[in-house]
C-alpha atoms as a PDB file:
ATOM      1  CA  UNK A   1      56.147 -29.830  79.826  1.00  0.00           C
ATOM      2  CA  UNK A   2      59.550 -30.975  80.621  1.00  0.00           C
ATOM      3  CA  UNK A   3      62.706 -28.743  80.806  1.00  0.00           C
ATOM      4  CA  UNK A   4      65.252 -27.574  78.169  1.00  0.00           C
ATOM      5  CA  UNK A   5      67.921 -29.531  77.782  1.00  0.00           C
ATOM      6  CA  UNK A   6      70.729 -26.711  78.102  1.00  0.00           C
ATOM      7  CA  UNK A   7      73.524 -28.882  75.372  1.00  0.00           C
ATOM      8  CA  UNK A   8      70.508 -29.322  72.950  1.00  0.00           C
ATOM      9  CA  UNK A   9      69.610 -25.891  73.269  1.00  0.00           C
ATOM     10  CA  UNK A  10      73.316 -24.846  72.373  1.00  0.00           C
ATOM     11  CA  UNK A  11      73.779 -26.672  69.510  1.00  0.00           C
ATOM     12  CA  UNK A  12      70.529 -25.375  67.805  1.00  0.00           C
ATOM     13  CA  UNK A  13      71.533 -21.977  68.602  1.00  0.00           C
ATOM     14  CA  UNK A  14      74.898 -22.731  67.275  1.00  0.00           C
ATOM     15  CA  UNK A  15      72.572 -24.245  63.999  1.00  0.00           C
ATOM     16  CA  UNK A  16      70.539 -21.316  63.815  1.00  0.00           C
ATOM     17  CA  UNK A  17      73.635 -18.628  63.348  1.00  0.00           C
ATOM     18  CA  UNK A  18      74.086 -19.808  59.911  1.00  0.00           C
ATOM     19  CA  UNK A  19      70.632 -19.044  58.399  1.00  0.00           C
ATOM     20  CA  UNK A  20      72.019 -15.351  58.559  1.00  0.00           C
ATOM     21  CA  UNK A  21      74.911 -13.608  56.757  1.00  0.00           C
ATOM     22  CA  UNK A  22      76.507 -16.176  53.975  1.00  0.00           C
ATOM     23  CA  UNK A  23      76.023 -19.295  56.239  1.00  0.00           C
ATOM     24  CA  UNK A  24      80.006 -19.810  57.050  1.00  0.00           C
ATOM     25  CA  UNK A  25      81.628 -19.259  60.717  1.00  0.00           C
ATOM     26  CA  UNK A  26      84.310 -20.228  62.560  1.00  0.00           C
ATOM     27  CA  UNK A  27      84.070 -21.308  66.420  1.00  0.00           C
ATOM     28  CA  UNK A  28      85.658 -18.468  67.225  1.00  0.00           C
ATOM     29  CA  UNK A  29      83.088 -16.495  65.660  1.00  0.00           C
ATOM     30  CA  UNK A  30      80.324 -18.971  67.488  1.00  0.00           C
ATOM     31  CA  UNK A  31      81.974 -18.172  70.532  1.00  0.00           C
ATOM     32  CA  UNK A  32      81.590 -14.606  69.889  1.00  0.00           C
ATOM     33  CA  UNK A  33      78.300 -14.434  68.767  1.00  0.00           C
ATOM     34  CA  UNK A  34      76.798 -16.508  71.639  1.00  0.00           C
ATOM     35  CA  UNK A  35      79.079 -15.891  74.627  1.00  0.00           C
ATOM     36  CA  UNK A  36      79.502 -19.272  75.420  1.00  0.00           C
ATOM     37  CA  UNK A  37      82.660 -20.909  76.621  1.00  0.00           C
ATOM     38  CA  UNK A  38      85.285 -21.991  73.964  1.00  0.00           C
ATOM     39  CA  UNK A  39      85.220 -25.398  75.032  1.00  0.00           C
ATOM     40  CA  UNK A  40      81.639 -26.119  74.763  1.00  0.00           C
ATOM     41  CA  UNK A  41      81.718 -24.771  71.283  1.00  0.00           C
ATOM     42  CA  UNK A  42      84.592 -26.700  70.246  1.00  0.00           C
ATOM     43  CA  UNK A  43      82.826 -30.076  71.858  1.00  0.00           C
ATOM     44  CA  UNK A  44      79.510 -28.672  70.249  1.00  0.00           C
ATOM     45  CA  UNK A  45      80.404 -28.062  66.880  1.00  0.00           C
ATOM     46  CA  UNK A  46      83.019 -31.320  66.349  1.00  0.00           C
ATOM     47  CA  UNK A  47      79.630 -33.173  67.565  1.00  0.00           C
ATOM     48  CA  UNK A  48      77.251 -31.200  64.869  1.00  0.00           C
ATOM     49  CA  UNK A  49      80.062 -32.036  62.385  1.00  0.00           C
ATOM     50  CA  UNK A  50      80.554 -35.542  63.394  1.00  0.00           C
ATOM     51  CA  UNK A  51      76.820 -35.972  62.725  1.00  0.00           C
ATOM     52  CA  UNK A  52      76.923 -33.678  59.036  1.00  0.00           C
ATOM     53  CA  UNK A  53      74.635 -30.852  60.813  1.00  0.00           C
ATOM     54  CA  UNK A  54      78.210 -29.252  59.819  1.00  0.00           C
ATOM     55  CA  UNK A  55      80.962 -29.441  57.329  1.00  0.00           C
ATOM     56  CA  UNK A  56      84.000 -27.956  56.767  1.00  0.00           C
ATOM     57  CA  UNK A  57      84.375 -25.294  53.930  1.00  0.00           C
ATOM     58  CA  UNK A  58      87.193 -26.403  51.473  1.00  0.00           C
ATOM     59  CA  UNK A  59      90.038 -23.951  51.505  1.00  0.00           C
ATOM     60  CA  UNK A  60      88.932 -21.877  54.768  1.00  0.00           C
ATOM     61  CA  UNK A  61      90.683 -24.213  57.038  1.00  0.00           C
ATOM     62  CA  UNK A  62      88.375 -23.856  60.497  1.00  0.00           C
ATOM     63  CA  UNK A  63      84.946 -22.557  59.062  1.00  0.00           C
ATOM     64  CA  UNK A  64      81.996 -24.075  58.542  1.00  0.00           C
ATOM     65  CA  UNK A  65      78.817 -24.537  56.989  1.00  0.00           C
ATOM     66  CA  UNK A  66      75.445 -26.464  56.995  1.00  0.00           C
ATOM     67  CA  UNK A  67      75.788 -30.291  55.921  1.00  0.00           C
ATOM     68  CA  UNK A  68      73.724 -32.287  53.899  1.00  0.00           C
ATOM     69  CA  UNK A  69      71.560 -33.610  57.720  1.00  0.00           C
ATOM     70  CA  UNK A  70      70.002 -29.847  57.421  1.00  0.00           C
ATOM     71  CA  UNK A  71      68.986 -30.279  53.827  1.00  0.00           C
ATOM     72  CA  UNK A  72      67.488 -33.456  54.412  1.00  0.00           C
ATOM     73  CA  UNK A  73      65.437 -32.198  57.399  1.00  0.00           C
ATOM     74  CA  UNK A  74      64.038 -29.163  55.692  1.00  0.00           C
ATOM     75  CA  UNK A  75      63.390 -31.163  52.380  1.00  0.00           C
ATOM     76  CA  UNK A  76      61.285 -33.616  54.652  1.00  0.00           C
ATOM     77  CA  UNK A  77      59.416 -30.806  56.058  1.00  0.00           C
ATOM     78  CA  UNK A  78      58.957 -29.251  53.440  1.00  0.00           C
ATOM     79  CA  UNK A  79      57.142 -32.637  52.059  1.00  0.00           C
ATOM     80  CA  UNK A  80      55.108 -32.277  54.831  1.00  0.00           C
ATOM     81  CA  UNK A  81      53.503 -28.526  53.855  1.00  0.00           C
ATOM     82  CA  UNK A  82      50.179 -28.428  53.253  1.00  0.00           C
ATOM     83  CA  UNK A  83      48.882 -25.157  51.867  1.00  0.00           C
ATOM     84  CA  UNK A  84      45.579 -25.360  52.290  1.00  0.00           C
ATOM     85  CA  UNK A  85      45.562 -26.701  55.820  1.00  0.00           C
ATOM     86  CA  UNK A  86      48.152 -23.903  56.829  1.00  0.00           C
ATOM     87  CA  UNK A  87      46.766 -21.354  55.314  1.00  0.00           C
ATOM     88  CA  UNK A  88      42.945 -22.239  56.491  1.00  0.00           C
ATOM     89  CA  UNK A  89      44.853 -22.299  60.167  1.00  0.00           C
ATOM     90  CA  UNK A  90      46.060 -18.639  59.467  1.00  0.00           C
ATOM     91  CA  UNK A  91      42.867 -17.463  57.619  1.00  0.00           C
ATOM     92  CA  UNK A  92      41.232 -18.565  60.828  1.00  0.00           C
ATOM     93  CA  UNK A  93      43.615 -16.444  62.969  1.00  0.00           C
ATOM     94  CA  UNK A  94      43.496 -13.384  61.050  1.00  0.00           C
ATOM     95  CA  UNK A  95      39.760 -13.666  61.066  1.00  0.00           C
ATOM     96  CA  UNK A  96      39.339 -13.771  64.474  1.00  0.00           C
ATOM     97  CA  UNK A  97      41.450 -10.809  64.918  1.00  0.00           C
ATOM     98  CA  UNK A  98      38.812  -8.821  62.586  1.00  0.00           C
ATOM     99  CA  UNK A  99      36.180 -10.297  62.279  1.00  0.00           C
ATOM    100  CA  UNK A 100      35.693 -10.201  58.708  1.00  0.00           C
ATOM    101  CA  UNK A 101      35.594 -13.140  55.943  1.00  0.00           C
ATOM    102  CA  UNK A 102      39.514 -14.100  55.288  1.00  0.00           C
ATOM    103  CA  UNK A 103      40.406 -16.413  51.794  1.00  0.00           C
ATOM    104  CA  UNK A 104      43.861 -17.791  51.038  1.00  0.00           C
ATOM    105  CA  UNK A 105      43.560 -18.394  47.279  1.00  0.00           C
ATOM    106  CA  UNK A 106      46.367 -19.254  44.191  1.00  0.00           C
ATOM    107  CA  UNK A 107      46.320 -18.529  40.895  1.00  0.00           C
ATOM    108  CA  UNK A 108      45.146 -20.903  38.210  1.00  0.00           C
ATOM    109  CA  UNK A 109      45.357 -19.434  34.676  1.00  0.00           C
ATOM    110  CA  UNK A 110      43.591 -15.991  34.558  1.00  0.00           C
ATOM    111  CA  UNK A 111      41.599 -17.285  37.583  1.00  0.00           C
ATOM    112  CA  UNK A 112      41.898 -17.420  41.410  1.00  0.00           C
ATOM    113  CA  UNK A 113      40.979 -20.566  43.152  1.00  0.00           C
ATOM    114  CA  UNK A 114      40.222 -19.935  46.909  1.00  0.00           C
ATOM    115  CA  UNK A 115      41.800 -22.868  48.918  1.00  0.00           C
ATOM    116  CA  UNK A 116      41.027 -21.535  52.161  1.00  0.00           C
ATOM    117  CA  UNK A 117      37.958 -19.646  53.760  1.00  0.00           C
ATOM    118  CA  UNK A 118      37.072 -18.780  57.193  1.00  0.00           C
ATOM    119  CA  UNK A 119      33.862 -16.733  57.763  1.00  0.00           C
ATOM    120  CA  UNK A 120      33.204 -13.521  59.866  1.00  0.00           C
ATOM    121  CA  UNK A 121      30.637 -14.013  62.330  1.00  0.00           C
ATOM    122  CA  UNK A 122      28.713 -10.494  61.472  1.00  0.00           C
ATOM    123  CA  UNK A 123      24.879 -11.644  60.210  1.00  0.00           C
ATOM    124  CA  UNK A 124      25.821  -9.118  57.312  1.00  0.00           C
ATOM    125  CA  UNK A 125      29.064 -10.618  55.016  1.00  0.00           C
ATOM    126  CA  UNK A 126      30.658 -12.500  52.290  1.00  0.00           C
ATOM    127  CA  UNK A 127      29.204 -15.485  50.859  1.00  0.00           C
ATOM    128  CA  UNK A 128      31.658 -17.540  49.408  1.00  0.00           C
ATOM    129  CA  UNK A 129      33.209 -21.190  49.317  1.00  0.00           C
ATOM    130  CA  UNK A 130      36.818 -22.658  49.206  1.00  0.00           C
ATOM    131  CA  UNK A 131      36.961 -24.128  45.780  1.00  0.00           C
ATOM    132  CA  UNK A 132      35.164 -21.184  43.902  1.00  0.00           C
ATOM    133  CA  UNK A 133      37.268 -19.873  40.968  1.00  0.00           C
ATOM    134  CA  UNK A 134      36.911 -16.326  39.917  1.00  0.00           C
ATOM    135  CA  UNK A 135      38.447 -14.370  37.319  1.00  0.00           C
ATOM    136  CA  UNK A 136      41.741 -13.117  39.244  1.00  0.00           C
ATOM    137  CA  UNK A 137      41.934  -9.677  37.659  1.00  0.00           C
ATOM    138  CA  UNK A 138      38.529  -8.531  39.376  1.00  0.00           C
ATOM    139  CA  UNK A 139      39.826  -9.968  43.050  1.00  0.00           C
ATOM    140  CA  UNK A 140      42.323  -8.342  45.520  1.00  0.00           C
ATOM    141  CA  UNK A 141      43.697 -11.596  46.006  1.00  0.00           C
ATOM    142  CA  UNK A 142      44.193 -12.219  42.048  1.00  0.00           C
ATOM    143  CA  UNK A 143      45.347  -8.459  41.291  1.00  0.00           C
ATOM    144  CA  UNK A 144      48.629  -9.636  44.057  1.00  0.00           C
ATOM    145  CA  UNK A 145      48.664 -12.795  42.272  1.00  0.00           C
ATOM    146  CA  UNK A 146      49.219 -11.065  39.036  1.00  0.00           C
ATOM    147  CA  UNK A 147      51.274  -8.260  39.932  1.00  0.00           C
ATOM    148  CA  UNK A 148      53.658 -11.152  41.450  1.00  0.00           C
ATOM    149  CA  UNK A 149      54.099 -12.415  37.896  1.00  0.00           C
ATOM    150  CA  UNK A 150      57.638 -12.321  35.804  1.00  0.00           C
ATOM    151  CA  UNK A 151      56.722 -10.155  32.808  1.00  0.00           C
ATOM    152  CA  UNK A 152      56.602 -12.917  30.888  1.00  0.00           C
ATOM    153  CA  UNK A 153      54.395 -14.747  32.446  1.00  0.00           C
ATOM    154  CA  UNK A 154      52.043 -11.967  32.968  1.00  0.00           C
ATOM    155  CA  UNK A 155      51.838 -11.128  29.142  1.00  0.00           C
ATOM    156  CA  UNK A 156      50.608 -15.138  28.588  1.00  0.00           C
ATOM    157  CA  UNK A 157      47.799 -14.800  31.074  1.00  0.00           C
ATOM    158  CA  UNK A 158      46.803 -11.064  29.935  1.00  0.00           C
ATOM    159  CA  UNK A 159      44.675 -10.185  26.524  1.00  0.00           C
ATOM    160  CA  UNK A 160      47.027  -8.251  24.128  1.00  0.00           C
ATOM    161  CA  UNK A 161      46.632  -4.503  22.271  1.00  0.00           C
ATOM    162  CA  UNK A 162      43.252  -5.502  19.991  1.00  0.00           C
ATOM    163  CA  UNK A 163      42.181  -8.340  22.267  1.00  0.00           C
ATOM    164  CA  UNK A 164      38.959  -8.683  23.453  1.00  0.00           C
ATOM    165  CA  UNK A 165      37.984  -6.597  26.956  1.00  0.00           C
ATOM    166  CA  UNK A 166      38.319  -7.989  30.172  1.00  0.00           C
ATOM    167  CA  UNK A 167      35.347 -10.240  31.865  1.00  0.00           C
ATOM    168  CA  UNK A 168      33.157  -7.993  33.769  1.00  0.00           C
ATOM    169  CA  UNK A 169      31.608  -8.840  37.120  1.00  0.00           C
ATOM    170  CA  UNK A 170      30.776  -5.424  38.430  1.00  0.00           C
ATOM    171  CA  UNK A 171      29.976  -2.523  36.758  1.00  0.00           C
ATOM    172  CA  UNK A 172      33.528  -1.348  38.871  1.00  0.00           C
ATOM    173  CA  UNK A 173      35.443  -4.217  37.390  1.00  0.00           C
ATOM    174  CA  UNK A 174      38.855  -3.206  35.793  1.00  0.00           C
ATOM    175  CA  UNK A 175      38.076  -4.813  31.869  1.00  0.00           C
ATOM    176  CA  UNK A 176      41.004  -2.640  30.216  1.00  0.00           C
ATOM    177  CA  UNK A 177      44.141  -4.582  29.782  1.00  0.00           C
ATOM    178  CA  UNK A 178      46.249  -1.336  30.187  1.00  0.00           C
ATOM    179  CA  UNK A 179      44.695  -0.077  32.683  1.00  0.00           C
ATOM    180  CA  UNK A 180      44.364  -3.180  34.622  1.00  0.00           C
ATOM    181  CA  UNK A 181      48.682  -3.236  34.004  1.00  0.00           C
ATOM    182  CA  UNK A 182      48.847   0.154  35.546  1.00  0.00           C
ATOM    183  CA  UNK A 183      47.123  -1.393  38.631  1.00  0.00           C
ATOM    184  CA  UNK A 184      49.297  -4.097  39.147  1.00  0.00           C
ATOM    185  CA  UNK A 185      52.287  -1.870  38.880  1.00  0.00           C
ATOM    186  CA  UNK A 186      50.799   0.037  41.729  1.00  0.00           C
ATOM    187  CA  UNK A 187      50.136  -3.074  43.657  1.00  0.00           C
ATOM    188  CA  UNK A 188      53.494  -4.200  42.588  1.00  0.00           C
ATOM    189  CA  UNK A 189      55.064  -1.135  44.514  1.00  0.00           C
ATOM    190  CA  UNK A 190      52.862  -0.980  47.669  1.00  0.00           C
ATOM    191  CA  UNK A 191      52.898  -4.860  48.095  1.00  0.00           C
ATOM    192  CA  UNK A 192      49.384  -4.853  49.011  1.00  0.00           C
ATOM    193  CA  UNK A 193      46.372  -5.270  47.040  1.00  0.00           C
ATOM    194  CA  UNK A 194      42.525  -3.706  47.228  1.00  0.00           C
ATOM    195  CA  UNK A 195      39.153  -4.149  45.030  1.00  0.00           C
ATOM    196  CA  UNK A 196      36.451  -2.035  45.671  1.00  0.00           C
ATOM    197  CA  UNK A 197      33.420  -3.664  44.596  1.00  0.00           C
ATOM    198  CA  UNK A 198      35.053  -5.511  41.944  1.00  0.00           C
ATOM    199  CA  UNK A 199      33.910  -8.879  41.905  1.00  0.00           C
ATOM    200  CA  UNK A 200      30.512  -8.462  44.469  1.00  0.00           C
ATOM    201  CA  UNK A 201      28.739  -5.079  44.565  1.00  0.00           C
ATOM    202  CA  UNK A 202      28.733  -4.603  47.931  1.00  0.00           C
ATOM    203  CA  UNK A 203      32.091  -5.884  49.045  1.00  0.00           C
ATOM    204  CA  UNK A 204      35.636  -4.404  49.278  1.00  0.00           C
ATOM    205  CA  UNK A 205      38.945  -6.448  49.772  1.00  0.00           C
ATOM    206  CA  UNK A 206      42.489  -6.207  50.580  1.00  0.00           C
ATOM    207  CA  UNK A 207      45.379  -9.049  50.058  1.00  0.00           C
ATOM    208  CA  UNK A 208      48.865  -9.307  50.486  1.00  0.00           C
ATOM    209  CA  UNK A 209      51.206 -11.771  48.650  1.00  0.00           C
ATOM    210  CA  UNK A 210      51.782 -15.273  50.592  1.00  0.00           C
ATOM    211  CA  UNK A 211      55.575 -16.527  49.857  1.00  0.00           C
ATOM    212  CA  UNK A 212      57.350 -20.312  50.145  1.00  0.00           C
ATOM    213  CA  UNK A 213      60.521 -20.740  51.110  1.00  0.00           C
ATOM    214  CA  UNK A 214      62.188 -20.338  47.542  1.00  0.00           C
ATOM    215  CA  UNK A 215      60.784 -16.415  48.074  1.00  0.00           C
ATOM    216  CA  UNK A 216      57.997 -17.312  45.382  1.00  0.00           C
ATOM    217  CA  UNK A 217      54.499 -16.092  45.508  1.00  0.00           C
ATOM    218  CA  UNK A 218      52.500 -19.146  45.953  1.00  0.00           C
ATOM    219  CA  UNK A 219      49.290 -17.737  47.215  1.00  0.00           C
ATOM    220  CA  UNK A 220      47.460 -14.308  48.493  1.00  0.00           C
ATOM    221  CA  UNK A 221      45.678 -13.944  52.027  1.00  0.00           C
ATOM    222  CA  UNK A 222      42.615 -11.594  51.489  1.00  0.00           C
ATOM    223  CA  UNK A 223      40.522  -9.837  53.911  1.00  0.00           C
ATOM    224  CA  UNK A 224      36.565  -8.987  52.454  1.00  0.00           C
ATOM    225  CA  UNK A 225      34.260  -6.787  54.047  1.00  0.00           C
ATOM    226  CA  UNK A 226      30.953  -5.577  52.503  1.00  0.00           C
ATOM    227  CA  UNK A 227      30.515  -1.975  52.615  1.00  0.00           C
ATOM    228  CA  UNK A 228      28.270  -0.737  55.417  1.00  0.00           C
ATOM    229  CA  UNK A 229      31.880  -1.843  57.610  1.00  0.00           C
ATOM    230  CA  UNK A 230      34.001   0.022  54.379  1.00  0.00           C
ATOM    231  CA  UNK A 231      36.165   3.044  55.147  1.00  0.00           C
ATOM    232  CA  UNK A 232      39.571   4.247  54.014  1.00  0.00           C
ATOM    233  CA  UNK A 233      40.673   3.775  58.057  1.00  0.00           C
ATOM    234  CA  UNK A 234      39.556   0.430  57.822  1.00  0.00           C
ATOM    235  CA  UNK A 235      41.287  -0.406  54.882  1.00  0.00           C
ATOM    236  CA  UNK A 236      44.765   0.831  56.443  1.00  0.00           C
ATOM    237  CA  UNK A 237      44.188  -1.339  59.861  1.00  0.00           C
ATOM    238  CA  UNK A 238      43.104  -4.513  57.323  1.00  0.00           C
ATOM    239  CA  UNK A 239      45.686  -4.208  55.243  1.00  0.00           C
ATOM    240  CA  UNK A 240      47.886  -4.051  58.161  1.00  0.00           C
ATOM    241  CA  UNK A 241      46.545  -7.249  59.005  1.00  0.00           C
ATOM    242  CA  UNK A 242      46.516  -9.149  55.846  1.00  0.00           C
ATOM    243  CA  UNK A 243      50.176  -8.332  55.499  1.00  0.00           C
ATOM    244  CA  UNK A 244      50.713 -10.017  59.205  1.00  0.00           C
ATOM    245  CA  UNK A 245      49.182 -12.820  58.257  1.00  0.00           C
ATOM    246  CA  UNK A 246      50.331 -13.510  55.114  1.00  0.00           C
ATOM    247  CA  UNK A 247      53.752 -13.214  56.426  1.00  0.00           C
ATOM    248  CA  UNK A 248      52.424 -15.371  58.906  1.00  0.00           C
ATOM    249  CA  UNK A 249      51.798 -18.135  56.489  1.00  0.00           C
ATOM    250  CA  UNK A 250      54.845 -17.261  54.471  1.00  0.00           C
ATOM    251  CA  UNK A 251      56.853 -18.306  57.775  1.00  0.00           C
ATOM    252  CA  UNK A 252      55.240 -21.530  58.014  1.00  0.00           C
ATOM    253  CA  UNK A 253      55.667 -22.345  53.991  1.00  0.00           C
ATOM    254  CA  UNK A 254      59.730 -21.744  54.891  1.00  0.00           C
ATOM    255  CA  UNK A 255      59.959 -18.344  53.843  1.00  0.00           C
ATOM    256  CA  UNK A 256      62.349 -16.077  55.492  1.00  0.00           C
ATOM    257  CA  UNK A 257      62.195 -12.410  54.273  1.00  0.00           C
ATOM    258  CA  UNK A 258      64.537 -10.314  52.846  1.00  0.00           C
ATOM    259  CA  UNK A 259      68.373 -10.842  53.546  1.00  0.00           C
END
């Protein structure tokens, strides 16, 4: 690997100050911010500007904000994404880390697809495909799906008072629309998701939400484990580690967090 190139470095430091607070500074404020000389931020940033990395702010004479070059940079990136191929790179992380079955699915309708698998390597675990569709509201990864909805959009994809139950798949699946409603708004406030024996029998789940870089809920990232490896500890540590690696994926989808 070659080295840095110490000017290069600058400016994308100098770049990188405006993704926080409201995205305006002045070189004075650069200066402060990086303690770097006031010359090589004044030669830095009339360069960025020269090349519409930066433009002036109308009526703040001496700020700045991110030009139009940025924009066009992230948009091609963001062309670029792939879903499925990031999040089977993550899945594959996270299941490493565990060692339990790890899906990355989105929701379709009342159903999940799963767009991503990676397997555990334990003789004993799930058996599943990327491509299978399963009713979302008896999955981890479908109950974060849902619970990410706007109201609105929740109430089109749920049965109504005097609808017909819920699908069953397990004899544990939620098929009450109210009480399936008072689930998500649990999930809702923890930000995680589980199933117990839901959708399979003899397998548990957890799943955290997967966001793009709009802040949207694109996807869930679910960890499944059957139950002889089942216990409320190892439910904390996995959803620990869905959460991780959802945010993982989030990152690489553009996401941010919370200003």
């Amino acid at each position: 690997m070659g080295r840095l190139v110490p000017a290069v470095t600058r400016a994308l430091d100098i770049l990188e100050l405006f993704l926080d607070g409201d995205g305006i500074l002045s070189a004075p404020e650069i200066t402060r911010k990086l303690g770097l000389p006031r010359t090589t931020v004044h030669e830095l940033v009339t360069t960025l500007a020269a090349r519409s990395y930066l433009v002036p702010v109308p009526e703040q004479p001496g700020r700045y904000r991110l030009g139009v070059r940025t924009y066009q940079l992230g948009s091609r990136y963001a062309e670029q994404l792939d879903l499925a191929a990031e999040g089977q790179q993550v899945a594959r992380s996270v299941a490493e880390t565990c060692d339990e079955t790890v899906h990355v699915a989105i929701l379709e309708g009342a159903d999940v697809i799963y767009i991503a698998k990676v397997d555990s390597t334990h003789a004993v675990r799930m058996v599943s495909a990327a491509g299978r569709r399963l009713p979302a509201h008896c999955t981890s990864v479908g109950k974060m799906l849902l619970a990410s909805l706007p109201p609105d959009e929740l109430d089109a994809r749920l049965p109504g008072p005097g609808d017909e139950p819920l699908r069953a798949m397990t004899e544990n699946s939620v098929t009450s629309p109210e009480k399936l409603r008072e689930a998500l708004a649990e999930i809702r406030g923890r930000g995680v998701a589980v199933e117990r024996r839901e959708s399979n029998p003899d397998v548990s789940c957890v799943a955290a939400p997967v966001r793009d870089g709009t802040g949207k809920v694109v996807a869930a990232l679910s960890i499944s484990v059957p139950m002889i490896r089942w216990s409320e500890e190892r439910r904390t540590e996995l959803e620990a580690l869905a959460v991780e690696g959802a945010a993982e994926l989030s990152a690489r989808l553009g996401y941010r967090g919370a200003a």
